[in-house]
PDB file of N, CA and C in Angstrom:
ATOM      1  N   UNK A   1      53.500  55.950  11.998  1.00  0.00           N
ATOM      2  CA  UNK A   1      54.276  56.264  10.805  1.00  0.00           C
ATOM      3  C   UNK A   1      55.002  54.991  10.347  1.00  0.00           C
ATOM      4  N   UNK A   2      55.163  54.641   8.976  1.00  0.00           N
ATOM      5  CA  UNK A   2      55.403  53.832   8.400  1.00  0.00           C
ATOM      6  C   UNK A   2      57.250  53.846   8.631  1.00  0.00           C
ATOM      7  N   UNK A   3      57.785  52.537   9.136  1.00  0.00           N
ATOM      8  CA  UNK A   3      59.203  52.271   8.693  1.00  0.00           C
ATOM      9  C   UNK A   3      60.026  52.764   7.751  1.00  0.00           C
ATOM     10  N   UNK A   4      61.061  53.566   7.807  1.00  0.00           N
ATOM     11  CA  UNK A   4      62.212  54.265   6.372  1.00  0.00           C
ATOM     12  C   UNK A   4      62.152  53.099   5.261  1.00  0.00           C
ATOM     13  N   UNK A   5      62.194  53.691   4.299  1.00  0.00           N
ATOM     14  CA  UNK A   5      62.565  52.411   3.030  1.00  0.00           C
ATOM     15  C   UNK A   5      64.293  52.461   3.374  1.00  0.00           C
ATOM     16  N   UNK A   6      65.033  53.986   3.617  1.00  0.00           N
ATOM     17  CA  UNK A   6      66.057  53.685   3.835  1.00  0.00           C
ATOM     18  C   UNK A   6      66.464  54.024   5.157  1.00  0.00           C
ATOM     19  N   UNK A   7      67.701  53.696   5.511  1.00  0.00           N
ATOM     20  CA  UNK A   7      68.141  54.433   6.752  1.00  0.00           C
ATOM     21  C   UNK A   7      69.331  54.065   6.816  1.00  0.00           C
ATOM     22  N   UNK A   8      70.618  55.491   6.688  1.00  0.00           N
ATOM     23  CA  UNK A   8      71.866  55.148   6.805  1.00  0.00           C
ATOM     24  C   UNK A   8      72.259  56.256   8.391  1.00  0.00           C
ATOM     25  N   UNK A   9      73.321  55.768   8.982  1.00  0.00           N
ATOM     26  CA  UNK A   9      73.508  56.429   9.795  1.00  0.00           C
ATOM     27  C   UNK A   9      75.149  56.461  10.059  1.00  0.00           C
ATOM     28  N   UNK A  10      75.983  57.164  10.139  1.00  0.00           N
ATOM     29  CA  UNK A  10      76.714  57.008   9.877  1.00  0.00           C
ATOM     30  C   UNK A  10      77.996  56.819   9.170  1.00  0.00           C
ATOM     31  N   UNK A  11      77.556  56.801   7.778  1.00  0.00           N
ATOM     32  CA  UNK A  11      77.555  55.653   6.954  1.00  0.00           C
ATOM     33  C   UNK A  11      79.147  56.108   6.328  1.00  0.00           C
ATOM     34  N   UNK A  12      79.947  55.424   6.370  1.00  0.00           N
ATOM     35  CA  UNK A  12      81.281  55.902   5.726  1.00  0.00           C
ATOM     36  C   UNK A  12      81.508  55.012   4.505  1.00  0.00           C
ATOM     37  N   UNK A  13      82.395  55.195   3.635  1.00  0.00           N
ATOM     38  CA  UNK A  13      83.082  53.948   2.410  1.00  0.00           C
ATOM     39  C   UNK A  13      84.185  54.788   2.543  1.00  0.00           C
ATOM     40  N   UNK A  14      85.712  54.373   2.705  1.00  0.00           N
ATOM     41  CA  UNK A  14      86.780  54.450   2.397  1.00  0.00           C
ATOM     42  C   UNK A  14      87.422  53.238   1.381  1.00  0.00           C
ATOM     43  N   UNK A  15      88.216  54.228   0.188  1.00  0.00           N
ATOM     44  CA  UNK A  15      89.233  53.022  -0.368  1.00  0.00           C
ATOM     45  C   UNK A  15      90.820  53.435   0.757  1.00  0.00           C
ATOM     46  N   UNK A  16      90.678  52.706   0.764  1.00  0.00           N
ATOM     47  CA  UNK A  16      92.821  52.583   1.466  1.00  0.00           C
ATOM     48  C   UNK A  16      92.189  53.667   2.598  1.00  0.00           C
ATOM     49  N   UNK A  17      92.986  54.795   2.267  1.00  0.00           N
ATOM     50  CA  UNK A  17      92.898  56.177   3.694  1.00  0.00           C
ATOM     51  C   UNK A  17      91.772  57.243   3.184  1.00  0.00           C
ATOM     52  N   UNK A  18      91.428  57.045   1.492  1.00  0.00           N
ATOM     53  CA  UNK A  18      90.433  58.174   1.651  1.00  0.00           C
ATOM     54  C   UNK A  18      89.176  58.014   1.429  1.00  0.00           C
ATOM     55  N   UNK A  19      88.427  58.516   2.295  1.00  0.00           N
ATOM     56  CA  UNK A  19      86.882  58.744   2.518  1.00  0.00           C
ATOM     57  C   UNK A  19      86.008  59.398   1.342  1.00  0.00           C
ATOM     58  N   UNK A  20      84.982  58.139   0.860  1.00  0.00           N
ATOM     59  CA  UNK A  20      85.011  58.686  -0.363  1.00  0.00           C
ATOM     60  C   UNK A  20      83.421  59.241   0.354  1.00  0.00           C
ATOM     61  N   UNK A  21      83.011  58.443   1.206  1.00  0.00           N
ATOM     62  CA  UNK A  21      81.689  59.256   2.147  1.00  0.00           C
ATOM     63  C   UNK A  21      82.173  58.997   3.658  1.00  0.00           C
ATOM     64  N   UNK A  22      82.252  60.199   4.449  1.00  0.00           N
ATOM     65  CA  UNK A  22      82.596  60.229   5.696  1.00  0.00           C
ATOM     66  C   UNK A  22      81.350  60.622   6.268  1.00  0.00           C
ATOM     67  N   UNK A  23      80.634  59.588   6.905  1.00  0.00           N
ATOM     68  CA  UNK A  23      79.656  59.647   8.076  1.00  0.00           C
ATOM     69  C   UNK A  23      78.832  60.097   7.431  1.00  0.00           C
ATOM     70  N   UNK A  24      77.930  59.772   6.349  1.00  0.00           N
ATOM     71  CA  UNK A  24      76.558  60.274   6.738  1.00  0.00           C
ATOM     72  C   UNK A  24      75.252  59.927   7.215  1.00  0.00           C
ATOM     73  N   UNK A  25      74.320  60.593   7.211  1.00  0.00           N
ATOM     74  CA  UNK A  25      72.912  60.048   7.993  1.00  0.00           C
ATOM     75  C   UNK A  25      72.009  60.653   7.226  1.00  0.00           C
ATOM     76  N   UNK A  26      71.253  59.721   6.873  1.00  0.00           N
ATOM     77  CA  UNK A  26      69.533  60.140   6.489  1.00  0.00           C
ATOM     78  C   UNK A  26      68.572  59.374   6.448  1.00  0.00           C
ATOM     79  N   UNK A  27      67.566  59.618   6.511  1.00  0.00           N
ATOM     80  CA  UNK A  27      66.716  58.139   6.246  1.00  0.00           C
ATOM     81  C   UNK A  27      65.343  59.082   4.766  1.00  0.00           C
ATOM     82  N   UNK A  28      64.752  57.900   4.431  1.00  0.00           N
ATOM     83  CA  UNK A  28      63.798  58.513   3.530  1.00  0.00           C
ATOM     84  C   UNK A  28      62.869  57.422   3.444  1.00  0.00           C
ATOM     85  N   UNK A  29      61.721  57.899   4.160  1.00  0.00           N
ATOM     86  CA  UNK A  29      60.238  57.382   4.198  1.00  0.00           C
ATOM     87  C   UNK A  29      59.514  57.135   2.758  1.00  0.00           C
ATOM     88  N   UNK A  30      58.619  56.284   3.194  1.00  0.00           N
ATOM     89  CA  UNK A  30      57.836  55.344   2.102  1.00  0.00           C
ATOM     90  C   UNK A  30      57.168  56.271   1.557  1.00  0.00           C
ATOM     91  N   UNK A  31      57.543  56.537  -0.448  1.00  0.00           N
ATOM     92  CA  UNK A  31      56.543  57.717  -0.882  1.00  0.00           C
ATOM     93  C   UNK A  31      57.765  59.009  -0.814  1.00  0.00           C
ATOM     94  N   UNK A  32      58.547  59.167  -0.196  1.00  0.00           N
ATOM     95  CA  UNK A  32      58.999  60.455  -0.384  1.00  0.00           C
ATOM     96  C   UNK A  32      59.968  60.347  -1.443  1.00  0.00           C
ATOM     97  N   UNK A  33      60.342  61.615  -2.692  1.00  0.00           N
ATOM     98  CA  UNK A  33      61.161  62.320  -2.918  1.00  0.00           C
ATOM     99  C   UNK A  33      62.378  62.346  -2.397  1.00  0.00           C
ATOM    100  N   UNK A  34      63.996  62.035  -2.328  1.00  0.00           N
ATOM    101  CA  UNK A  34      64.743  62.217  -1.713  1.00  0.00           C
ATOM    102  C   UNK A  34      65.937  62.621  -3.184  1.00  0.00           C
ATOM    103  N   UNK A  35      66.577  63.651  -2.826  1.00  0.00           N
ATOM    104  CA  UNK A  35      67.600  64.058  -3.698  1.00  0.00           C
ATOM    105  C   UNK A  35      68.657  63.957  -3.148  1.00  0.00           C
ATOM    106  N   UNK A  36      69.895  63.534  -3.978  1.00  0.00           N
ATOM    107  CA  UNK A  36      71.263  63.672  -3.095  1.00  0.00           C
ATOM    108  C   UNK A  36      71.961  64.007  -3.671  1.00  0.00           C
ATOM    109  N   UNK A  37      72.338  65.480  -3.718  1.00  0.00           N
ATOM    110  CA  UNK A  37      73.300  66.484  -4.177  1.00  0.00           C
ATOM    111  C   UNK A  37      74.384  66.843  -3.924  1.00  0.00           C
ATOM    112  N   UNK A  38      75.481  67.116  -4.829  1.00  0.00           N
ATOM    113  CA  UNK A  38      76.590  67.579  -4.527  1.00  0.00           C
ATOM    114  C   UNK A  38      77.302  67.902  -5.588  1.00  0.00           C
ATOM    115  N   UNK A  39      79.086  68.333  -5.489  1.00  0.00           N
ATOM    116  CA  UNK A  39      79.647  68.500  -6.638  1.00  0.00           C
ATOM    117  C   UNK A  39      80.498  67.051  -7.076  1.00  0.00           C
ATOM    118  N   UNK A  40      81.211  67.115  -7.625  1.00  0.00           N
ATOM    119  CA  UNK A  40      81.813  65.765  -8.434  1.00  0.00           C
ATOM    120  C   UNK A  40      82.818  65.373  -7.365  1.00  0.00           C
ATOM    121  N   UNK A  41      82.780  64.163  -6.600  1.00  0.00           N
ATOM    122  CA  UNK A  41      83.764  63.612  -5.649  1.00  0.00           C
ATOM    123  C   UNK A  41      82.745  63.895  -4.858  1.00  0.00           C
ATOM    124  N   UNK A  42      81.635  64.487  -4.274  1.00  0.00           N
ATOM    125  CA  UNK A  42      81.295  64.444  -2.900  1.00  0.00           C
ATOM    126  C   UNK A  42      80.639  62.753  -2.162  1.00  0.00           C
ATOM    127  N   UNK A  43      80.621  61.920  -3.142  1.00  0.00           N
ATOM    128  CA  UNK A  43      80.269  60.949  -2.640  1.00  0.00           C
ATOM    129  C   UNK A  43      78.875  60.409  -2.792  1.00  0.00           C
ATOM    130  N   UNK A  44      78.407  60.822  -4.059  1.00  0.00           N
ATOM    131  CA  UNK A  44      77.382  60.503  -4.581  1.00  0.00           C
ATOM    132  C   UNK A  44      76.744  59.146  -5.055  1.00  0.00           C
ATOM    133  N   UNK A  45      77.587  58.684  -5.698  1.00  0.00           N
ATOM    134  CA  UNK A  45      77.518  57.461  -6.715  1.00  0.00           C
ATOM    135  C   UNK A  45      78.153  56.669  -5.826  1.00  0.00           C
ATOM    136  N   UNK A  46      79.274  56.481  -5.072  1.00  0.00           N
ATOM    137  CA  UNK A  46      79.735  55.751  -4.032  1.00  0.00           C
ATOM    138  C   UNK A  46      78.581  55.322  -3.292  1.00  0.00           C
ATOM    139  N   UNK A  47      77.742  56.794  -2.320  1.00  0.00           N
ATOM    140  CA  UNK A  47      76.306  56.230  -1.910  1.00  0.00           C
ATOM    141  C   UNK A  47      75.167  55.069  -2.438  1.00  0.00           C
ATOM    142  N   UNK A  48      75.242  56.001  -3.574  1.00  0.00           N
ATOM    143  CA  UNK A  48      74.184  55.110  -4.405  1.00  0.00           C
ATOM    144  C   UNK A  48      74.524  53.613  -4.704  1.00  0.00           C
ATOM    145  N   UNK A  49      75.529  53.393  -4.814  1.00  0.00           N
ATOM    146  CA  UNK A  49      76.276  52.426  -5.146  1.00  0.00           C
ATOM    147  C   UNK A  49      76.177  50.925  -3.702  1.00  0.00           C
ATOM    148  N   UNK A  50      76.410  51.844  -2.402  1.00  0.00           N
ATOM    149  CA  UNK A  50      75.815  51.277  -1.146  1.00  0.00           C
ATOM    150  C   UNK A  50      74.652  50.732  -0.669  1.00  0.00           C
ATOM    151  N   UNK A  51      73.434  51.962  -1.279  1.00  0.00           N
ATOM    152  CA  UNK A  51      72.403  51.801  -1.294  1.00  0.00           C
ATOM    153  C   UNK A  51      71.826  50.813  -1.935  1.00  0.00           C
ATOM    154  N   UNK A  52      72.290  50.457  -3.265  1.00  0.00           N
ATOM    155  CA  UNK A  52      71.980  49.532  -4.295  1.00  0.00           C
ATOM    156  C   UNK A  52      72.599  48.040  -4.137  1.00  0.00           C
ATOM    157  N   UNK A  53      72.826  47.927  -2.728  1.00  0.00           N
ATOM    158  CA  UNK A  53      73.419  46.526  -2.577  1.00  0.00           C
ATOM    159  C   UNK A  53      74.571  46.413  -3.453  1.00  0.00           C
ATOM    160  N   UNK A  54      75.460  47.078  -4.544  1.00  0.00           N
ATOM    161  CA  UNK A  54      76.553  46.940  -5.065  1.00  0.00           C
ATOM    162  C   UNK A  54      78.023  46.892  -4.351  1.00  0.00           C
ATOM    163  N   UNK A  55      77.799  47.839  -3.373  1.00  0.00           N
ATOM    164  CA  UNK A  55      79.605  48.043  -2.602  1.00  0.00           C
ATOM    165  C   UNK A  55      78.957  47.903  -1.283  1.00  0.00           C
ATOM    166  N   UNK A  56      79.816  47.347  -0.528  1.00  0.00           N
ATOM    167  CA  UNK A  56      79.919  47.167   0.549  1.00  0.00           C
ATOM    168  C   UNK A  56      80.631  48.708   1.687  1.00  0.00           C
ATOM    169  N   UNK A  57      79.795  48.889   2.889  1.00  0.00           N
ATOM    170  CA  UNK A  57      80.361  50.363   3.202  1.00  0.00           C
ATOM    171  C   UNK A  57      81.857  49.735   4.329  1.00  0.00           C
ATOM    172  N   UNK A  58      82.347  50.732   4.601  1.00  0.00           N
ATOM    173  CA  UNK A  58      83.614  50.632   5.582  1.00  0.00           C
ATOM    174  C   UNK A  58      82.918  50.396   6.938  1.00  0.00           C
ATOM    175  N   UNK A  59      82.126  51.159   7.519  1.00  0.00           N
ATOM    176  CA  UNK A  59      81.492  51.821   8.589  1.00  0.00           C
ATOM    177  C   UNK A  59      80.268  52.206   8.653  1.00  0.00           C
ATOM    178  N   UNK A  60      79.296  52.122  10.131  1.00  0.00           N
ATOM    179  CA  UNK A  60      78.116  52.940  10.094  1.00  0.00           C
ATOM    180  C   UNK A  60      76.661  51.804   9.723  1.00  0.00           C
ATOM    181  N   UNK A  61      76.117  52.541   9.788  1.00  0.00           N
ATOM    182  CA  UNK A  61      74.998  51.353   9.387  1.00  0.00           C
ATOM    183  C   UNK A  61      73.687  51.822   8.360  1.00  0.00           C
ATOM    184  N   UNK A  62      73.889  50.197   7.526  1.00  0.00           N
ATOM    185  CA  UNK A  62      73.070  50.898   5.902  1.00  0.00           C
ATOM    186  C   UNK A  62      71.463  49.877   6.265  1.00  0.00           C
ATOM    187  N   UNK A  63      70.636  50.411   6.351  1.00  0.00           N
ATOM    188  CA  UNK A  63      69.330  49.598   6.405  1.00  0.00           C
ATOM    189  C   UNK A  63      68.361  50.168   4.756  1.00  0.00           C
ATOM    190  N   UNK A  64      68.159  48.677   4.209  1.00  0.00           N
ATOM    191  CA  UNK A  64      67.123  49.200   3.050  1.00  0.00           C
ATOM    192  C   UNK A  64      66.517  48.366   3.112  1.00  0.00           C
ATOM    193  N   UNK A  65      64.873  48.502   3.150  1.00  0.00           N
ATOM    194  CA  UNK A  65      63.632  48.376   3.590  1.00  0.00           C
ATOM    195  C   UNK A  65      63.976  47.061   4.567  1.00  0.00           C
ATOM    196  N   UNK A  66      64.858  47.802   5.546  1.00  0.00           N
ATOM    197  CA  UNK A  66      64.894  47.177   6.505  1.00  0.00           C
ATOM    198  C   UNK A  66      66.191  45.691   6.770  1.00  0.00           C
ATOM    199  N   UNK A  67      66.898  45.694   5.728  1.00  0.00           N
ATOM    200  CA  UNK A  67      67.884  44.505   5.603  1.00  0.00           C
ATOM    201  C   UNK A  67      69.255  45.493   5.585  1.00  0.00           C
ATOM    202  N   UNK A  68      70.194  44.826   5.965  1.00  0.00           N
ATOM    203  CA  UNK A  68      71.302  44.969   6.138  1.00  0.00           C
ATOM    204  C   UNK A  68      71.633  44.417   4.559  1.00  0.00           C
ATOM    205  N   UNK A  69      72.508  45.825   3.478  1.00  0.00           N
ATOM    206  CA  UNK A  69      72.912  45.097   2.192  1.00  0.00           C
ATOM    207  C   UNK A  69      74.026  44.446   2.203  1.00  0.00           C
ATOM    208  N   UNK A  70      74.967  44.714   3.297  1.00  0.00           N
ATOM    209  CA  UNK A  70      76.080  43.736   3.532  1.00  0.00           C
ATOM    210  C   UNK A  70      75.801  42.576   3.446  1.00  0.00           C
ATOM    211  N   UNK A  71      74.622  42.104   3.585  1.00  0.00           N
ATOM    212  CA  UNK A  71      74.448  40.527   4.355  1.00  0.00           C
ATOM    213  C   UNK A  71      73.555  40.059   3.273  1.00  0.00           C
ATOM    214  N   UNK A  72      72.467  40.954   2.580  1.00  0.00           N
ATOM    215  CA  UNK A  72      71.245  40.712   1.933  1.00  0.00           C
ATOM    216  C   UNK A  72      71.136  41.442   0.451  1.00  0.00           C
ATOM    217  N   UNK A  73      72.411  41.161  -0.188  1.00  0.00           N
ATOM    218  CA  UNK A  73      72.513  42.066  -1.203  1.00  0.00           C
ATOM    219  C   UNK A  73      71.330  41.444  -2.366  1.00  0.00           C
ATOM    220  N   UNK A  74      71.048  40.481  -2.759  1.00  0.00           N
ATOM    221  CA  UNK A  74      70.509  39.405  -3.607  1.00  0.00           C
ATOM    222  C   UNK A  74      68.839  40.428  -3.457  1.00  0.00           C
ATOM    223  N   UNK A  75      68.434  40.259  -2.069  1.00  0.00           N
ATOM    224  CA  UNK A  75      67.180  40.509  -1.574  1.00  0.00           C
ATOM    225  C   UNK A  75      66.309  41.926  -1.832  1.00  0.00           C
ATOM    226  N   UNK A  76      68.028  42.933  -1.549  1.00  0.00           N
ATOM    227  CA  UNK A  76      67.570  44.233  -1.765  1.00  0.00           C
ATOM    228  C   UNK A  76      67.630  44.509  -3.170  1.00  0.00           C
ATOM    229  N   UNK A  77      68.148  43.974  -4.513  1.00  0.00           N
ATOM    230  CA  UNK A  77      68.112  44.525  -5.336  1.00  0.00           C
ATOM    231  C   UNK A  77      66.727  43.991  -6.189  1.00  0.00           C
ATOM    232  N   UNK A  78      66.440  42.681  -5.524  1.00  0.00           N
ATOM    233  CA  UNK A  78      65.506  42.119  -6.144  1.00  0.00           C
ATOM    234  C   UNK A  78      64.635  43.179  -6.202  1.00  0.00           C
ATOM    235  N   UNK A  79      64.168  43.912  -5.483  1.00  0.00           N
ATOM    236  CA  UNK A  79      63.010  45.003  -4.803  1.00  0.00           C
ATOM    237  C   UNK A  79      63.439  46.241  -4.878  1.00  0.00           C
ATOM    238  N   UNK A  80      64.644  47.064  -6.139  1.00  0.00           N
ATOM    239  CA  UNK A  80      64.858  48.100  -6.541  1.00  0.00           C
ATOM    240  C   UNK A  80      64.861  48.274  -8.164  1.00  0.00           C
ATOM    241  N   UNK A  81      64.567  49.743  -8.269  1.00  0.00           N
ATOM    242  CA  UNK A  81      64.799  49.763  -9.596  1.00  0.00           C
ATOM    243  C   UNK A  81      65.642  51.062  -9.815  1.00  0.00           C
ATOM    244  N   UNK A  82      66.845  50.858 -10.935  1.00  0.00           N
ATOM    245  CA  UNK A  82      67.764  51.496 -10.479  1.00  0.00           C
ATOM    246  C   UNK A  82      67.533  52.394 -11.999  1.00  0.00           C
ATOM    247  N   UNK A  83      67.408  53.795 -12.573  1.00  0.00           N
ATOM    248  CA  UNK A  83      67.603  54.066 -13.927  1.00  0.00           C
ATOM    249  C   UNK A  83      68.841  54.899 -13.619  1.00  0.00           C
ATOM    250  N   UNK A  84      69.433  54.420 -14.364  1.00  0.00           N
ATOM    251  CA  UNK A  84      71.298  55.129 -14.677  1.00  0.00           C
ATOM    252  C   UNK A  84      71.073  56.355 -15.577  1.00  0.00           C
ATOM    253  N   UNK A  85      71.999  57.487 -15.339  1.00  0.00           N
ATOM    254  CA  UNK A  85      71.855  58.420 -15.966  1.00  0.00           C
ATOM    255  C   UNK A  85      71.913  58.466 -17.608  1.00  0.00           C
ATOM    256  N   UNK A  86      73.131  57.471 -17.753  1.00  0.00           N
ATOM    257  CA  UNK A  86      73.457  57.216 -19.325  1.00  0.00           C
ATOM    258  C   UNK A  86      72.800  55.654 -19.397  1.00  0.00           C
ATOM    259  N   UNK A  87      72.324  55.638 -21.305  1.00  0.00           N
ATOM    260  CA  UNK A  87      72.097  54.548 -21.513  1.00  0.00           C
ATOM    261  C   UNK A  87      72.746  53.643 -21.775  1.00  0.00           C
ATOM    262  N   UNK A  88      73.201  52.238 -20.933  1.00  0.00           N
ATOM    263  CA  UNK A  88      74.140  50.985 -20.601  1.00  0.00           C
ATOM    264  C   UNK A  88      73.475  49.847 -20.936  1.00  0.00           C
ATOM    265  N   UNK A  89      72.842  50.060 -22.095  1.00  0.00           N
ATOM    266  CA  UNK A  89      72.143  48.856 -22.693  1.00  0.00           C
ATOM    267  C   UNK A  89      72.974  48.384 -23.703  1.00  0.00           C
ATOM    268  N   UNK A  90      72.758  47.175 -23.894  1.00  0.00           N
ATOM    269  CA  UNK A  90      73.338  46.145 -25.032  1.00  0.00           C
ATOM    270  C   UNK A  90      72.965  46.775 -26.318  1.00  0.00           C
ATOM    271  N   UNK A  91      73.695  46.683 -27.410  1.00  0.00           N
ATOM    272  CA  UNK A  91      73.091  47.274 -28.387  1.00  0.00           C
ATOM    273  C   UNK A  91      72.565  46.120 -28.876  1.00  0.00           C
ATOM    274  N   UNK A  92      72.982  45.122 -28.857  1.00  0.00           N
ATOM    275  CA  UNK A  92      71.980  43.815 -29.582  1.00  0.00           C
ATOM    276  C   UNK A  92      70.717  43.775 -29.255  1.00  0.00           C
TER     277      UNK A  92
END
């Protein structure tokens, strides 16, 4: 079986004292579908935000396709494509 594209384990982000993701874990294999659901505050976009080499996590450990984004943020985004819900284009 092929290596996770992702794999968090753990994975926390706190600002100051509150946990905006406390501990989670998943990984999601090459080719799969992965949804990440919740209501508003559960720590969605914070994730994504981790995932995308943008924020740095508190805790836990973030692997995407295999790099640490703490260390390799440049590398992992080179090799993502991110579509935002709203359109954040230049109007020029």
């Amino acid at each position: 079986m092929p290596a996770p594209v992702i794999t968090a384990t753990s994975l926390t982000k706190k600002y100051k004292e509150f946990a905006a993701v406390d501990g989670i874990s998943f990984e999601v294999a090459p080719g799969e579908s992965f949804g990440l659901l919740g209501p508003n505050g559960a720590g969605k976009s914070t994730t994504m935000r981790m995932v995308g080499a943008v924020s740095t996590r508190t805790s836990g450990d973030l692997r995407i396709l295999g790099f640490d984004p703490n260390e390799h943020g440049p590398e992992i985004r080179s090799q993502l494509g991110v579509v935002p819900q709203a359109d954040n284009l230049d109007t020029e």
